[in-house]
Each structure stands twice: as C-alpha cells, then as structure tokens.
Protein backbone atom coordinates (compact mmCIF):
# COMPACT_ATOMS: atom_id res chain seq x y z
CA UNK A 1 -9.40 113.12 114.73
CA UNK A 2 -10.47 114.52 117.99
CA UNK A 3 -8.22 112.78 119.77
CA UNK A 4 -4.83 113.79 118.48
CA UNK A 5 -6.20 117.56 118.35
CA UNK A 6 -6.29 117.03 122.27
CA UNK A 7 -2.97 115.45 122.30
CA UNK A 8 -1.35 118.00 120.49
CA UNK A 9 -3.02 120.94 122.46
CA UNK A 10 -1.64 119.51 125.64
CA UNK A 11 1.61 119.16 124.53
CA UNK A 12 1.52 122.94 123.33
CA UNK A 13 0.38 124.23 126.76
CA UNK A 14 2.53 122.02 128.59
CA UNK A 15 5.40 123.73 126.47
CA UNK A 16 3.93 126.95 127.14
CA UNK A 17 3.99 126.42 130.92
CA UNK A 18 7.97 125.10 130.62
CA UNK A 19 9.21 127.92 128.76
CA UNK A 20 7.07 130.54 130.62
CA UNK A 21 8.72 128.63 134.00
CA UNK A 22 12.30 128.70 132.31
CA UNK A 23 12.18 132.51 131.69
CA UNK A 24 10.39 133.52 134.77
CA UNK A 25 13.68 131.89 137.15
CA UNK A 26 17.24 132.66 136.96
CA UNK A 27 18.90 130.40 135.23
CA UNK A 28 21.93 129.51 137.83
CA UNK A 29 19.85 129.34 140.94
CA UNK A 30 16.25 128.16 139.40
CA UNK A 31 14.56 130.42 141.56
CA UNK A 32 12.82 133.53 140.29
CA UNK A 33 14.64 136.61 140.00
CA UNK A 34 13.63 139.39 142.52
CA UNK A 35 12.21 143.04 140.68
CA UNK A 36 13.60 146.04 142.07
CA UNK A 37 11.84 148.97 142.65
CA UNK A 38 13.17 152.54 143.32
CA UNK A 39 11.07 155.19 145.33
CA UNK A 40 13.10 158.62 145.33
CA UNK A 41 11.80 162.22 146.64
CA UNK A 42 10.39 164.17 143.42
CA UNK A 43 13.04 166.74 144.58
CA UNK A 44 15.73 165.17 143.94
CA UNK A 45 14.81 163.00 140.11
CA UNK A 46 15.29 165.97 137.99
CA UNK A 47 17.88 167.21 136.06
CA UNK A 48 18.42 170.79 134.94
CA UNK A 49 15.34 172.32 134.08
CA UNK A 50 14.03 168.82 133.26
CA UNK A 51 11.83 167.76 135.87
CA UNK A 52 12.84 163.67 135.70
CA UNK A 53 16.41 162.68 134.93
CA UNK A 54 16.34 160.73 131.65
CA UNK A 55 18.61 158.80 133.34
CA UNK A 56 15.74 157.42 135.29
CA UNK A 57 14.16 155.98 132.34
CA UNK A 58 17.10 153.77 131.81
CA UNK A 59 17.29 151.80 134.77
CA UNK A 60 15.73 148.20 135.12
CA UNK A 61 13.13 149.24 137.75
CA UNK A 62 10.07 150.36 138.97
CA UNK A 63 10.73 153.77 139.61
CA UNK A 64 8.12 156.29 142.13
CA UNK A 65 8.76 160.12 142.31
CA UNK A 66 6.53 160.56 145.01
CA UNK A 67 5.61 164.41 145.80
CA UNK A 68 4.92 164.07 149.91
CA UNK A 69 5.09 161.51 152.77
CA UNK A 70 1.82 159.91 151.84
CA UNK A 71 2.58 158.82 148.49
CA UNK A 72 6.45 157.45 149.21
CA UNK A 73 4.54 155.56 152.02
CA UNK A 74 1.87 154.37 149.37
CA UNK A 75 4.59 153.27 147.34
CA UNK A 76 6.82 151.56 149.59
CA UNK A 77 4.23 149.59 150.65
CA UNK A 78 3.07 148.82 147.16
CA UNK A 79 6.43 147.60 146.36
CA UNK A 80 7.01 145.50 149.39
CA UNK A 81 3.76 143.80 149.13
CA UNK A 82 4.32 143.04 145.97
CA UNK A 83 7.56 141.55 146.58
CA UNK A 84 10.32 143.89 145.12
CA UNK A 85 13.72 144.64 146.42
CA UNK A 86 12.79 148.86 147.07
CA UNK A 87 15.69 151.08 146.92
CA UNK A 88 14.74 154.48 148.34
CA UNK A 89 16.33 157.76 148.17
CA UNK A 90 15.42 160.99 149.89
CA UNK A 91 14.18 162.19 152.99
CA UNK A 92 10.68 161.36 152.63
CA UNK A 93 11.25 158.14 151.21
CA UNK A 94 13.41 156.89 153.43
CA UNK A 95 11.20 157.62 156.17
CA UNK A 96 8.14 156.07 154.70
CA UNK A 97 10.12 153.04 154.66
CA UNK A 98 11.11 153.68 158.19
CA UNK A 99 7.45 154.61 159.35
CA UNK A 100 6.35 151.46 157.50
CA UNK A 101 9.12 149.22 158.45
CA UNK A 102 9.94 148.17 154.98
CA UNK A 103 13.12 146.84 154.77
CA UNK A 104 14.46 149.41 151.99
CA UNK A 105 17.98 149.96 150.83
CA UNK A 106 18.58 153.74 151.52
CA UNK A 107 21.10 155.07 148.39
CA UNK A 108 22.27 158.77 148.34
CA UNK A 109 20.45 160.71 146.08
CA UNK A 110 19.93 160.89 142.55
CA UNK A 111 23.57 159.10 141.75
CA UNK A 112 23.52 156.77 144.64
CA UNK A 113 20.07 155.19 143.24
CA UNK A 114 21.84 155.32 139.69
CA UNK A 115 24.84 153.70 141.05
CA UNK A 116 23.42 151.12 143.06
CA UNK A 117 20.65 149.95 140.22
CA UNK A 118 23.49 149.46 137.61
C-alpha cells in the first residue's frame, strides 16, 4: 500500500513542478517573462488633490513613489537586483538610476510611465 502512495505523490509533485514551470515562462519563447517595475518622483504620482493617481494602481508593475534621492536609489537598486525591467520617471529617479548605473528606461512623467507600461 505504501508503495503506490509514493508513486502517486511523485507523480503529483512532478505535475506540480510542470505546471508551476509552464506558467512561470512565456509561452512563445519558453523563457520567463521579465517583471517591470516603475520608480517615479512622489511629486509627480498624484492626481488632483489625491496624493497617488489611481491610475497607478492599474498598471502591471511594481510601482515606488519615492520621497528623496535616497529612497529612488534604494529602489532602483532593489529592482535591478532583483531582476526587473525599471522604468523611472522624475528627476530624482532618473538620477538614482544614473548615480547607480542601472540601466532604467527614463518615461516623461506621470503619462509617459502610463503610456509606456500599457
């Protein structure tokens, strides 16, 4: 009895690991897809009186509102460590990616990032 237990508990996990591989990759190339990350000064994410564009929320990416030079350096680094394409937008972020030399897409502003992420 032990033995098919085993058999059938390997064949689950080595399902698992497929599908888990399958949806991790893209599907045309079979390599896995790249995350995108968006670093943009605080200054420039809100909306009105809001103080994020709801827009923001929206997009399919990390997104950083970093407040000064030290954090969009913090998080540009973050990012690129971690392997995501980084976007940045803003003075301060584009020169933490500069300063750090991340290789960062700069977008203009608020509706550059929003353009380019869609």
């Amino acid at each position: 009895m032990t033995g098919i237990g085993t058999h059938i508990a390997a064949v689950l996990t080595t399902g698992a690991v497929a599908v888990g591989a399958v949806f991790g990759a893209d599907a045309s190339t079979g390599e896995a897809a790249q995350r995108t990350a968006l670093v943009i000064d605080s200054n420039l994410a809100g909306h009105g009186r809001q103080l994020v564009d709801p827009r923001l929320a929206d997009l399919d990416a990390e997104v950083r509102l970093p407040r000064d030079a030290r954090e969009a350096r913090t998080n540009v680094r973050y990012f690129d460590a971690l392997g995501y394409r980084v976007y940045v937008a803003g003075a301060q972020a584009t020169e933490a990616a500069a300063d750090t030399n991340v290789h960062a897409t700069e977008v203009d502003g608020l509706d550059g990032a929003l353009g380019a992420l869609r």
